[in-house]
C-alpha atoms as a PDB file:
ATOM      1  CA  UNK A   1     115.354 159.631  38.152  1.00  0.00           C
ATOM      2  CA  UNK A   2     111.633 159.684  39.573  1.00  0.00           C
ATOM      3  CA  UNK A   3     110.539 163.357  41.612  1.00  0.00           C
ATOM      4  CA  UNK A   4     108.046 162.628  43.837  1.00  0.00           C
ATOM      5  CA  UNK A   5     105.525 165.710  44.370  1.00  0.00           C
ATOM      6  CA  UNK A   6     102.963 164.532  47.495  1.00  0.00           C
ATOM      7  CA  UNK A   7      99.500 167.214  48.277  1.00  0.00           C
ATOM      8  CA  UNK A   8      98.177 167.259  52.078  1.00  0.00           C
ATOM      9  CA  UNK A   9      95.886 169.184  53.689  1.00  0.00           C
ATOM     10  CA  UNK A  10      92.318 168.827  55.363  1.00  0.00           C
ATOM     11  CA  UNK A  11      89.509 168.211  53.566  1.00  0.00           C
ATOM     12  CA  UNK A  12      87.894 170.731  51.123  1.00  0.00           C
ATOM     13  CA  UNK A  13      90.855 173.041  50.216  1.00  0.00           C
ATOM     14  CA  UNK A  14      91.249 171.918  47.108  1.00  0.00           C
ATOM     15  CA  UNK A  15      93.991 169.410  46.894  1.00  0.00           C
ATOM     16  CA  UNK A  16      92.645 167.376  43.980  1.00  0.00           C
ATOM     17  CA  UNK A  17      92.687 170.440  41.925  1.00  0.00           C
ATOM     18  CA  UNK A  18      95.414 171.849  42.710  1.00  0.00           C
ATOM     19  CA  UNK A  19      96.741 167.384  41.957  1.00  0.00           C
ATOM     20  CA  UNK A  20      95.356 168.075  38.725  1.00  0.00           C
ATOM     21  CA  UNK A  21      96.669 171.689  37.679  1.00  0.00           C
ATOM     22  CA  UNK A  22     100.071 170.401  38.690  1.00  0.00           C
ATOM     23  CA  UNK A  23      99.819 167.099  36.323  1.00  0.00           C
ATOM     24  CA  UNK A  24      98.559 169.352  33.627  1.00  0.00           C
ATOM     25  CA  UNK A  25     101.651 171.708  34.026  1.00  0.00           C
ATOM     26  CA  UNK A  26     104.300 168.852  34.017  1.00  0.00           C
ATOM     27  CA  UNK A  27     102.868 167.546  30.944  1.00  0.00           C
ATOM     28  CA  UNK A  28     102.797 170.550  29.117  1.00  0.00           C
ATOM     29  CA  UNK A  29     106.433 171.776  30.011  1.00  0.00           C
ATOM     30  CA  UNK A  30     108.415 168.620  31.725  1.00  0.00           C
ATOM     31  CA  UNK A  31     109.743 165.502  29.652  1.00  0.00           C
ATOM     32  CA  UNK A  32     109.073 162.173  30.612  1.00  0.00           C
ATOM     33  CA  UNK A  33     105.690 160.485  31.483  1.00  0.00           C
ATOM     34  CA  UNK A  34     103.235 161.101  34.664  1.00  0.00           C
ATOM     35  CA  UNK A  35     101.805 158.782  37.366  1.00  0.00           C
ATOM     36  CA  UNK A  36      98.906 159.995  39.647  1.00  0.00           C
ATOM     37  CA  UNK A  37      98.600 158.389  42.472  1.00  0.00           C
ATOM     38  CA  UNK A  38      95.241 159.214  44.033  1.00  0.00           C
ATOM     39  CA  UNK A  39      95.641 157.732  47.553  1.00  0.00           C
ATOM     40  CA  UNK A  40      92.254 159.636  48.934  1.00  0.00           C
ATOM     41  CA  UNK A  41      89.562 156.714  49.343  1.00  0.00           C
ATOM     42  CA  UNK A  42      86.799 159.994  49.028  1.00  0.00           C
ATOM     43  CA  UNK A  43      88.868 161.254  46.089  1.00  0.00           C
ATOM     44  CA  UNK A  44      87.891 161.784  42.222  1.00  0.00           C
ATOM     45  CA  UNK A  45      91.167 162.336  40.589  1.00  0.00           C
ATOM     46  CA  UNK A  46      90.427 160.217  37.961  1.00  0.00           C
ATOM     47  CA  UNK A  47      87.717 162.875  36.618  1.00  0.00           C
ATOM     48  CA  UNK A  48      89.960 165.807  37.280  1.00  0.00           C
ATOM     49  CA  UNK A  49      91.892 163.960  34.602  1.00  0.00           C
ATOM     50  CA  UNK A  50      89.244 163.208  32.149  1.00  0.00           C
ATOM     51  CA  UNK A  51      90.081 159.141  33.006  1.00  0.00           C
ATOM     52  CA  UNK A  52      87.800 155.826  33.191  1.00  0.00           C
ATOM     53  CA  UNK A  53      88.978 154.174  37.120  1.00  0.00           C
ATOM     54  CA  UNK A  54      87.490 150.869  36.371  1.00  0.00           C
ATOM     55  CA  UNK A  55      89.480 148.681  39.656  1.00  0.00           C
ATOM     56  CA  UNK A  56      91.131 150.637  42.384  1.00  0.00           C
ATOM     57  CA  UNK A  57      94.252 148.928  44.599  1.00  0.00           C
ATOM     58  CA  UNK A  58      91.597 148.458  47.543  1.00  0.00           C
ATOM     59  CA  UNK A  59      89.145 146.501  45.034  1.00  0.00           C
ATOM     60  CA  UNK A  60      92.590 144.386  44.271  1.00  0.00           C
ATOM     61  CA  UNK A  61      93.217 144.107  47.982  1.00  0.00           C
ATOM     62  CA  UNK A  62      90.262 142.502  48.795  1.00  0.00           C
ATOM     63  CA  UNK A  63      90.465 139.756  45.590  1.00  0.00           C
ATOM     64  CA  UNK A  64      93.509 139.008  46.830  1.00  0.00           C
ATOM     65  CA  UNK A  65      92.747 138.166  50.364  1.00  0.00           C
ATOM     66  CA  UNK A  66      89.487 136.453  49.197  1.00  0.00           C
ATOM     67  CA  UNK A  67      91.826 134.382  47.363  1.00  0.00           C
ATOM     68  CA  UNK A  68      93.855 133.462  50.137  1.00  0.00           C
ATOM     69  CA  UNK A  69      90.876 132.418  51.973  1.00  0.00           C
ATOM     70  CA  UNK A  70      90.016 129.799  49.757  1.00  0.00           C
ATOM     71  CA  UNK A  71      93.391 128.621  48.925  1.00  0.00           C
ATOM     72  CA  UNK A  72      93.920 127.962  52.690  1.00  0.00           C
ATOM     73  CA  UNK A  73      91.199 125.280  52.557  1.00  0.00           C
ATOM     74  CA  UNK A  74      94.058 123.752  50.285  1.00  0.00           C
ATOM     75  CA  UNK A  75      96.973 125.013  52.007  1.00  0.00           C
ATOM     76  CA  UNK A  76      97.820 127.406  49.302  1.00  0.00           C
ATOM     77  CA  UNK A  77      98.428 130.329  50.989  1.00  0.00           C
ATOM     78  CA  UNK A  78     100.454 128.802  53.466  1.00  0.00           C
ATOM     79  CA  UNK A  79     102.835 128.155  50.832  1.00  0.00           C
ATOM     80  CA  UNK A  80     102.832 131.609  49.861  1.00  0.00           C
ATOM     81  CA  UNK A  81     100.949 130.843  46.818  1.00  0.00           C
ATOM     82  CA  UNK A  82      97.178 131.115  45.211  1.00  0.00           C
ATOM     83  CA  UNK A  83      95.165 129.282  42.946  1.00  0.00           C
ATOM     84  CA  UNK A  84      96.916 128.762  39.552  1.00  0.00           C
ATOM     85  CA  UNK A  85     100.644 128.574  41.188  1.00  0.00           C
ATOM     86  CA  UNK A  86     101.068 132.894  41.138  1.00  0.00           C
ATOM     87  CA  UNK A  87     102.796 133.728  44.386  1.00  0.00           C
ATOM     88  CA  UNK A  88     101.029 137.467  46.060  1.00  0.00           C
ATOM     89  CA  UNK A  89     103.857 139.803  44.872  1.00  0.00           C
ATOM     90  CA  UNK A  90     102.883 137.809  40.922  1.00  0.00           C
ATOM     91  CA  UNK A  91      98.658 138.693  41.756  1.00  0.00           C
ATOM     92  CA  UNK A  92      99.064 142.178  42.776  1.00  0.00           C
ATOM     93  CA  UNK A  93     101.810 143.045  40.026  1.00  0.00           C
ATOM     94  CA  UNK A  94      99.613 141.390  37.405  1.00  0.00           C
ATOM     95  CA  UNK A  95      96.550 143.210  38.593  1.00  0.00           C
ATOM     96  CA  UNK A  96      97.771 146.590  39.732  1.00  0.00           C
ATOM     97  CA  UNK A  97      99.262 147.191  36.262  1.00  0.00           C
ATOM     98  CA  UNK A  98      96.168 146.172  34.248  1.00  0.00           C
ATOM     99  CA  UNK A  99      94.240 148.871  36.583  1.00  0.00           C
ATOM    100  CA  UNK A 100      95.954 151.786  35.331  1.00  0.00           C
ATOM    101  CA  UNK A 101      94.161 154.356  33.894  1.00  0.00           C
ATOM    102  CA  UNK A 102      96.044 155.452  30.734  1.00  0.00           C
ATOM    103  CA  UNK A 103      96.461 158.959  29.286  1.00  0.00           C
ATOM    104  CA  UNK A 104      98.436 160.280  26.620  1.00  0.00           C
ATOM    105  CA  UNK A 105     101.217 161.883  29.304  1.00  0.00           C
ATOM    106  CA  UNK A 106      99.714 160.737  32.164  1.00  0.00           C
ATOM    107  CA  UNK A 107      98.239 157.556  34.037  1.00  0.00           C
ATOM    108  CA  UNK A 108      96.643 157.200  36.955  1.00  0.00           C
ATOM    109  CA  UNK A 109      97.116 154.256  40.037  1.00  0.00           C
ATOM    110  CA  UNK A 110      93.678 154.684  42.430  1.00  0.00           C
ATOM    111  CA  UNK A 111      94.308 153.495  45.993  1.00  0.00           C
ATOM    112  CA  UNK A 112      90.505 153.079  46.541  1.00  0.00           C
ATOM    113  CA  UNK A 113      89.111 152.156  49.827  1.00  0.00           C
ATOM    114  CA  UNK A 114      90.966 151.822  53.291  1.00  0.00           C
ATOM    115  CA  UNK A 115      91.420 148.240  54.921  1.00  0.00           C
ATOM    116  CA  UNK A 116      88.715 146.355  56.377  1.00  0.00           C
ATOM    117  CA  UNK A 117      88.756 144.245  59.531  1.00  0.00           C
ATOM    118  CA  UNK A 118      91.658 141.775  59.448  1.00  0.00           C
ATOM    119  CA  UNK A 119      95.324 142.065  59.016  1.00  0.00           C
ATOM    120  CA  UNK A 120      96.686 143.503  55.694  1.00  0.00           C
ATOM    121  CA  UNK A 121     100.190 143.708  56.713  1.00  0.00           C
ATOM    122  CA  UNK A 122     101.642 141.547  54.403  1.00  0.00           C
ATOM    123  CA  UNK A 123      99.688 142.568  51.584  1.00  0.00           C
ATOM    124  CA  UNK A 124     100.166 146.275  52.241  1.00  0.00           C
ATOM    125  CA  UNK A 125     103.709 145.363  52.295  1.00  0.00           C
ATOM    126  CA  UNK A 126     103.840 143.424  48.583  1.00  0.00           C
ATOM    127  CA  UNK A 127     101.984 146.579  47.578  1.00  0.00           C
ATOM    128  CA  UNK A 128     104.066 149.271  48.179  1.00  0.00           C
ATOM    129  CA  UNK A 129     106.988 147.451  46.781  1.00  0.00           C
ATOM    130  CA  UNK A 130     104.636 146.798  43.481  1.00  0.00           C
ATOM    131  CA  UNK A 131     103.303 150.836  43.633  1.00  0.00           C
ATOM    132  CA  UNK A 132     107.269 151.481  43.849  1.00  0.00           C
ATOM    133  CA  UNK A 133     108.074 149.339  41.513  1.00  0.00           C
ATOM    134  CA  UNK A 134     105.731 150.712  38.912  1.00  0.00           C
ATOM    135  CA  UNK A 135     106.949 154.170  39.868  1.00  0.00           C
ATOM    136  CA  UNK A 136     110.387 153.604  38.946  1.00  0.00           C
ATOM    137  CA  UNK A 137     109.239 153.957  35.246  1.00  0.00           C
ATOM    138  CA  UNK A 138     107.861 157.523  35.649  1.00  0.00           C
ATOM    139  CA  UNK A 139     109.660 160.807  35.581  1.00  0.00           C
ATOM    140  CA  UNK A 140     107.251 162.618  37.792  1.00  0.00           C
ATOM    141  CA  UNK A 141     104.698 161.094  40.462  1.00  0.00           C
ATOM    142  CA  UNK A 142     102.136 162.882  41.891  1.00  0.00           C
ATOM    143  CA  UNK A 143     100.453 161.684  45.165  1.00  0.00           C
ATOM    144  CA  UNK A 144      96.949 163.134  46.052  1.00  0.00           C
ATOM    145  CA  UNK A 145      96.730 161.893  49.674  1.00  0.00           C
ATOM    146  CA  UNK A 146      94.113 161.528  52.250  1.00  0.00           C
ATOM    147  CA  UNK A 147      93.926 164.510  55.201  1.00  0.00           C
ATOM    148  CA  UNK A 148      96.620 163.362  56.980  1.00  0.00           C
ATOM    149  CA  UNK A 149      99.864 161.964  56.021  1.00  0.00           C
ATOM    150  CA  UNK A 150      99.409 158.881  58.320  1.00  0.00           C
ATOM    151  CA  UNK A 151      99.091 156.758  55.489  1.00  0.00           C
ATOM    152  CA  UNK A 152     101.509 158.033  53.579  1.00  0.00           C
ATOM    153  CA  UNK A 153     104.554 155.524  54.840  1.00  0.00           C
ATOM    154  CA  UNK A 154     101.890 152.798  54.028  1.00  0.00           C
ATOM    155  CA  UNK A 155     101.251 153.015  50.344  1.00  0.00           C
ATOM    156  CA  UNK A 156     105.223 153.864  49.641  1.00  0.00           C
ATOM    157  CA  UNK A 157     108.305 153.830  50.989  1.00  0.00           C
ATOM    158  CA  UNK A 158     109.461 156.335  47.944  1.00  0.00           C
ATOM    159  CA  UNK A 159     111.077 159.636  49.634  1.00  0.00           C
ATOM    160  CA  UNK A 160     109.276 162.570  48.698  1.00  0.00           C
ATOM    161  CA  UNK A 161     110.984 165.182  46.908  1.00  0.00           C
ATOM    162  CA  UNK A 162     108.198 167.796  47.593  1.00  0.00           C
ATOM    163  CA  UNK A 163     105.499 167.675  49.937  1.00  0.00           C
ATOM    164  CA  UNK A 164     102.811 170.645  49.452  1.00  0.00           C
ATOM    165  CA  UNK A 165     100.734 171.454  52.032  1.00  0.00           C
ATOM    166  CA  UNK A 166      97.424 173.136  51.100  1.00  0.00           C
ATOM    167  CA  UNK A 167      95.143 175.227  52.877  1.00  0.00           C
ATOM    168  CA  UNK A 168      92.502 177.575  52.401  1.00  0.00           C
ATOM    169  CA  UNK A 169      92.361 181.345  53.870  1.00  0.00           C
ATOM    170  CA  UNK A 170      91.771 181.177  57.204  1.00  0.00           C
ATOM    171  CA  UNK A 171      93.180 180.332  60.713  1.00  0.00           C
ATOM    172  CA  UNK A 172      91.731 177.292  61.369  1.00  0.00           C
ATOM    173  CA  UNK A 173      92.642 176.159  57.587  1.00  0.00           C
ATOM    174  CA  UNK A 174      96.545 177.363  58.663  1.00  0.00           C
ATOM    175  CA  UNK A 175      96.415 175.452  61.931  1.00  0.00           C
ATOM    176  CA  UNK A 176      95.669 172.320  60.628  1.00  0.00           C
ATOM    177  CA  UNK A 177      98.132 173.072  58.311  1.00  0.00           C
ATOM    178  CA  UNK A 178     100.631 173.767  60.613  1.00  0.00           C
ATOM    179  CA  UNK A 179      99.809 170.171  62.480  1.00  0.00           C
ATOM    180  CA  UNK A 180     100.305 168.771  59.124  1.00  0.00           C
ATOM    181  CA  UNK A 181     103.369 169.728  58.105  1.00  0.00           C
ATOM    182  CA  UNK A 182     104.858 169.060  61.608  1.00  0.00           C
ATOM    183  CA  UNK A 183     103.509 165.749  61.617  1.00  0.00           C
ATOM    184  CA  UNK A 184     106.261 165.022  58.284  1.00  0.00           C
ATOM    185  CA  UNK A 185     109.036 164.667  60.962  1.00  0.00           C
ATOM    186  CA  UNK A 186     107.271 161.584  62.223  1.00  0.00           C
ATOM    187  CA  UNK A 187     107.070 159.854  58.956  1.00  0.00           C
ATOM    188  CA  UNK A 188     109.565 156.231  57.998  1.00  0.00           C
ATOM    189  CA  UNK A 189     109.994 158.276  54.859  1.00  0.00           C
ATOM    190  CA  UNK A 190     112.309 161.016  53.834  1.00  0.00           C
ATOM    191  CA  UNK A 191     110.733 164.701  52.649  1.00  0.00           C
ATOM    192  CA  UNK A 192     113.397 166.504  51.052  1.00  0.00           C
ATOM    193  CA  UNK A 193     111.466 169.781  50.796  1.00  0.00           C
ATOM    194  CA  UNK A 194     108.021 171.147  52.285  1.00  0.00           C
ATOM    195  CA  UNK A 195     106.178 174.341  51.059  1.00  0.00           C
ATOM    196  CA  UNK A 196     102.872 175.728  51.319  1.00  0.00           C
ATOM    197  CA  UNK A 197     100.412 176.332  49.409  1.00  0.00           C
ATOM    198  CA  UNK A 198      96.912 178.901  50.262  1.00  0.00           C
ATOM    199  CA  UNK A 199      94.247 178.067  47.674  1.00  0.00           C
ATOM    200  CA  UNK A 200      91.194 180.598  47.129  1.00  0.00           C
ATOM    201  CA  UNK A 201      93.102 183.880  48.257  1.00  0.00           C
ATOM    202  CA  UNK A 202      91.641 187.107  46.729  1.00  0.00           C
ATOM    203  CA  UNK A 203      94.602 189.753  46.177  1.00  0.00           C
ATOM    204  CA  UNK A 204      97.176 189.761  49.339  1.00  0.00           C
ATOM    205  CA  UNK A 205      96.853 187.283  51.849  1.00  0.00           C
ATOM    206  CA  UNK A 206      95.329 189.181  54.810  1.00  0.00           C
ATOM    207  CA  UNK A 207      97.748 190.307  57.511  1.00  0.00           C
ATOM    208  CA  UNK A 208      96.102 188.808  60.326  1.00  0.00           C
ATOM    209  CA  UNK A 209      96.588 185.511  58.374  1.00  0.00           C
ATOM    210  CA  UNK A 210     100.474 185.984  57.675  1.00  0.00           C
ATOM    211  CA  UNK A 211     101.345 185.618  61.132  1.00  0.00           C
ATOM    212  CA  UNK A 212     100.143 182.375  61.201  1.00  0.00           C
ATOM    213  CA  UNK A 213     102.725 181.321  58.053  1.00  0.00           C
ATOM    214  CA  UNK A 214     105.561 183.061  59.499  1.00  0.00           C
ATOM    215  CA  UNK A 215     105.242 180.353  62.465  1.00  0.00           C
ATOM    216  CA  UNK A 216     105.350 177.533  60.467  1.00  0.00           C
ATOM    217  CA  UNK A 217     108.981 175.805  59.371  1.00  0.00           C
ATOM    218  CA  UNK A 218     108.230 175.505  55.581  1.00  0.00           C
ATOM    219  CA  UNK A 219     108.221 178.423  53.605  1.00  0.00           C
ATOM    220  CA  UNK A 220     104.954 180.231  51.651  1.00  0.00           C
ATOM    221  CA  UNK A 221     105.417 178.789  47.835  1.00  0.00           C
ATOM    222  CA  UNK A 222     102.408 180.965  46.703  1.00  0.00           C
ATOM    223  CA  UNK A 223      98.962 181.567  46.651  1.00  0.00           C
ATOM    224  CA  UNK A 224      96.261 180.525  44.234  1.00  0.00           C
ATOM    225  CA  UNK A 225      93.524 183.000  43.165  1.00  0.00           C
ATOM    226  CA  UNK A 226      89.397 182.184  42.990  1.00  0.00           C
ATOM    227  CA  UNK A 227      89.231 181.111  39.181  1.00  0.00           C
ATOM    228  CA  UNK A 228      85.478 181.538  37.378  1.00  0.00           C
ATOM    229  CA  UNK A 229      87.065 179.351  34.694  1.00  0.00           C
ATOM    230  CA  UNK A 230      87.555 176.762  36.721  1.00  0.00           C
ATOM    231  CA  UNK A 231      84.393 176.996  38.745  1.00  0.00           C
ATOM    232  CA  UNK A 232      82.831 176.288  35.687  1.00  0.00           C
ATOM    233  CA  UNK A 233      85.212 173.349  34.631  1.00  0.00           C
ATOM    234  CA  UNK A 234      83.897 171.936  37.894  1.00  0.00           C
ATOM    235  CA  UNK A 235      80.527 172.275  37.535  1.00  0.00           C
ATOM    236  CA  UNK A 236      80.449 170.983  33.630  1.00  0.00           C
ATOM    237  CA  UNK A 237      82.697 168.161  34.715  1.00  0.00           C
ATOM    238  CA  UNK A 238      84.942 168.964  32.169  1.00  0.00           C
ATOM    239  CA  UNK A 239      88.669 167.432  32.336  1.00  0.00           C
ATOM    240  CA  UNK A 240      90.822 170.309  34.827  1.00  0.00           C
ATOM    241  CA  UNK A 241      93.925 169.072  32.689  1.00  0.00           C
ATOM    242  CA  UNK A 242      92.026 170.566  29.423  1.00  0.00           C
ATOM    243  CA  UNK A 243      91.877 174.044  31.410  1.00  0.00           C
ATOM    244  CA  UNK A 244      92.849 177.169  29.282  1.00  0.00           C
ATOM    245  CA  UNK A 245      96.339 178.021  29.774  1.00  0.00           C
ATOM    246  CA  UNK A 246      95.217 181.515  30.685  1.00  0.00           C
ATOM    247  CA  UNK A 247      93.517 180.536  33.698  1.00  0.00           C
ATOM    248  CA  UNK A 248      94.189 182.621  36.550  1.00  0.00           C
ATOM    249  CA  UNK A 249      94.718 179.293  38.987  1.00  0.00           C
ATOM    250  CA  UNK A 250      96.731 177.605  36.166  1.00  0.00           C
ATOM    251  CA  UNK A 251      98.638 180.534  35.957  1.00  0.00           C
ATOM    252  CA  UNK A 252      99.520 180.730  39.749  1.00  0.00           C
ATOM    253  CA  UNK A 253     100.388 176.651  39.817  1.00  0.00           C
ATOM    254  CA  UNK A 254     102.124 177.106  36.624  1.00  0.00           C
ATOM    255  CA  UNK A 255     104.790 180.173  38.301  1.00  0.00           C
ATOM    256  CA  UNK A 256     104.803 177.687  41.774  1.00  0.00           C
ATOM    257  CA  UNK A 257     105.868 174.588  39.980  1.00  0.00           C
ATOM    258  CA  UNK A 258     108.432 176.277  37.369  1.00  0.00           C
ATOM    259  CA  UNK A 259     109.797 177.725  41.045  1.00  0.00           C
ATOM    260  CA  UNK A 260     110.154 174.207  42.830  1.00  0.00           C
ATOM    261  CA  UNK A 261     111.127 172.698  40.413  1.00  0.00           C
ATOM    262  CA  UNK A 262     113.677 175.476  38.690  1.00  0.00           C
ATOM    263  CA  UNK A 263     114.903 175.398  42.633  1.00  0.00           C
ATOM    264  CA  UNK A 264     115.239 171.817  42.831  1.00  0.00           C
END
């Protein structure tokens, strides 16, 4: 059975690392192989992970529908089929699976960049059922997302068995949280369980900043502390999954996981 873990938030609190600390606990204390899904177009997952990205799904996206644009000069693609006799579902599974990044407990899918002009329902529909498809064979997945959670349905029709909302210390960060998690309700996909998640808090979280989670209708999973270690990680661009297991944010992700995941 496949747990899906899904990050939102706005941009700049930290979701990719936080993406990254989380893939680097599962594989240190969880059986069963990894997939990161990094479905931010502005996103570098694939260096939080110490990974070559040499294709993303967008890149694939766009080969395909170049494809189709010469095959209908032959009528092809109205047949449902491209140069070569491969039908769409055939091109994207082919080519979606050779653009995996491979680690030792982990690989990573890159969604890349967002449509273009044109319609792309069709092939956004072959590709989540190839994304879920390849998911299937993973014990954990891990879905690094965009802002919002608009696109979300898009790129999967998985359920999510936790969605973590991030945010940093402040009101406005807690607002758009708020939004955020609210806006999960709306979604053609289930979320079992929501929590969230304040990155960058020194000591306590301030009390003019707790009223703000007590309104909101997912509980506080924990807070994650300002981390020199991994400042410098950052700045060396050095691998986050090869942080020291002493690291005060590893530490803090490390307690929050064991507890969401201990809690089912």
């Amino acid at each position: 059975m496949t747990t899906t873990i899904a990050l939102a938030g706005k941009g700049g609190v930290g979701k990719t690392t936080l993406a990254a600390l989380i893939i680097r606990y599962l594989a240190e204390s969880q059986p069963g192989p990894i997939l990161a899904i990094d479905a931010d177009p502005s996103s570098n997952l694939n260096l939080a992970l110490g990974l070559e990205l040499d294709w993303t799904v967008g890149d694939i996206r766009e080969e395909l529908l170049e494809q189709v644009k010469q095959s209908l000069t032959v009528g092809g693609a109205a047949m449902g089929t491209l140069p070569g006799g491969r039908t769409k579902r055939e091109y994207l599974d082919y080519e979606i699976r050779n653009a995996l990044a491979e680690g030792a407990r982990f690989d990573l899918i890159a969604m890349g960049r967002s449509e273009g002009p044109g319609c792309y329902c069709a092939v956004n529909h072959n590709l989540r059922q190839v994304v879920d498809a390849i998911s299937r064979n993973y014990r954990y997945v891990v879905i690094d997302n965009e802002a919002g959670m608009e696109h979300l349905s898009r790129r999967t029709t998985r359920d999510v068995d936790h969605l973590i909302v991030v945010s940093d210390p402040t009101p406005r960060g807690l607002v758009a949280a708020q939004r955020i998690g609210a806006f999960r309700h709306e979604l053609d996909i289930a979320i079992k369980n929501a929590y969230l998640v304040i990155n960058r808090v020194t000591g306590e979280l301030p009390a003019e900043l707790q009223g703000y989670v007590a309104r909101l209708d997912f509980p506080l999973l924990g807070t994650v502390p300002p981390d020199e270690t991994l400042t410098l990680f950052e700045l060396d661009g050095r691998p986050l999954v090869d942080i020291p297991p002493t690291a005060p944010s590893y530490c803090a992700v490390a307690t929050m996981m064991a507890r969401m995941l201990g809690g089912g």
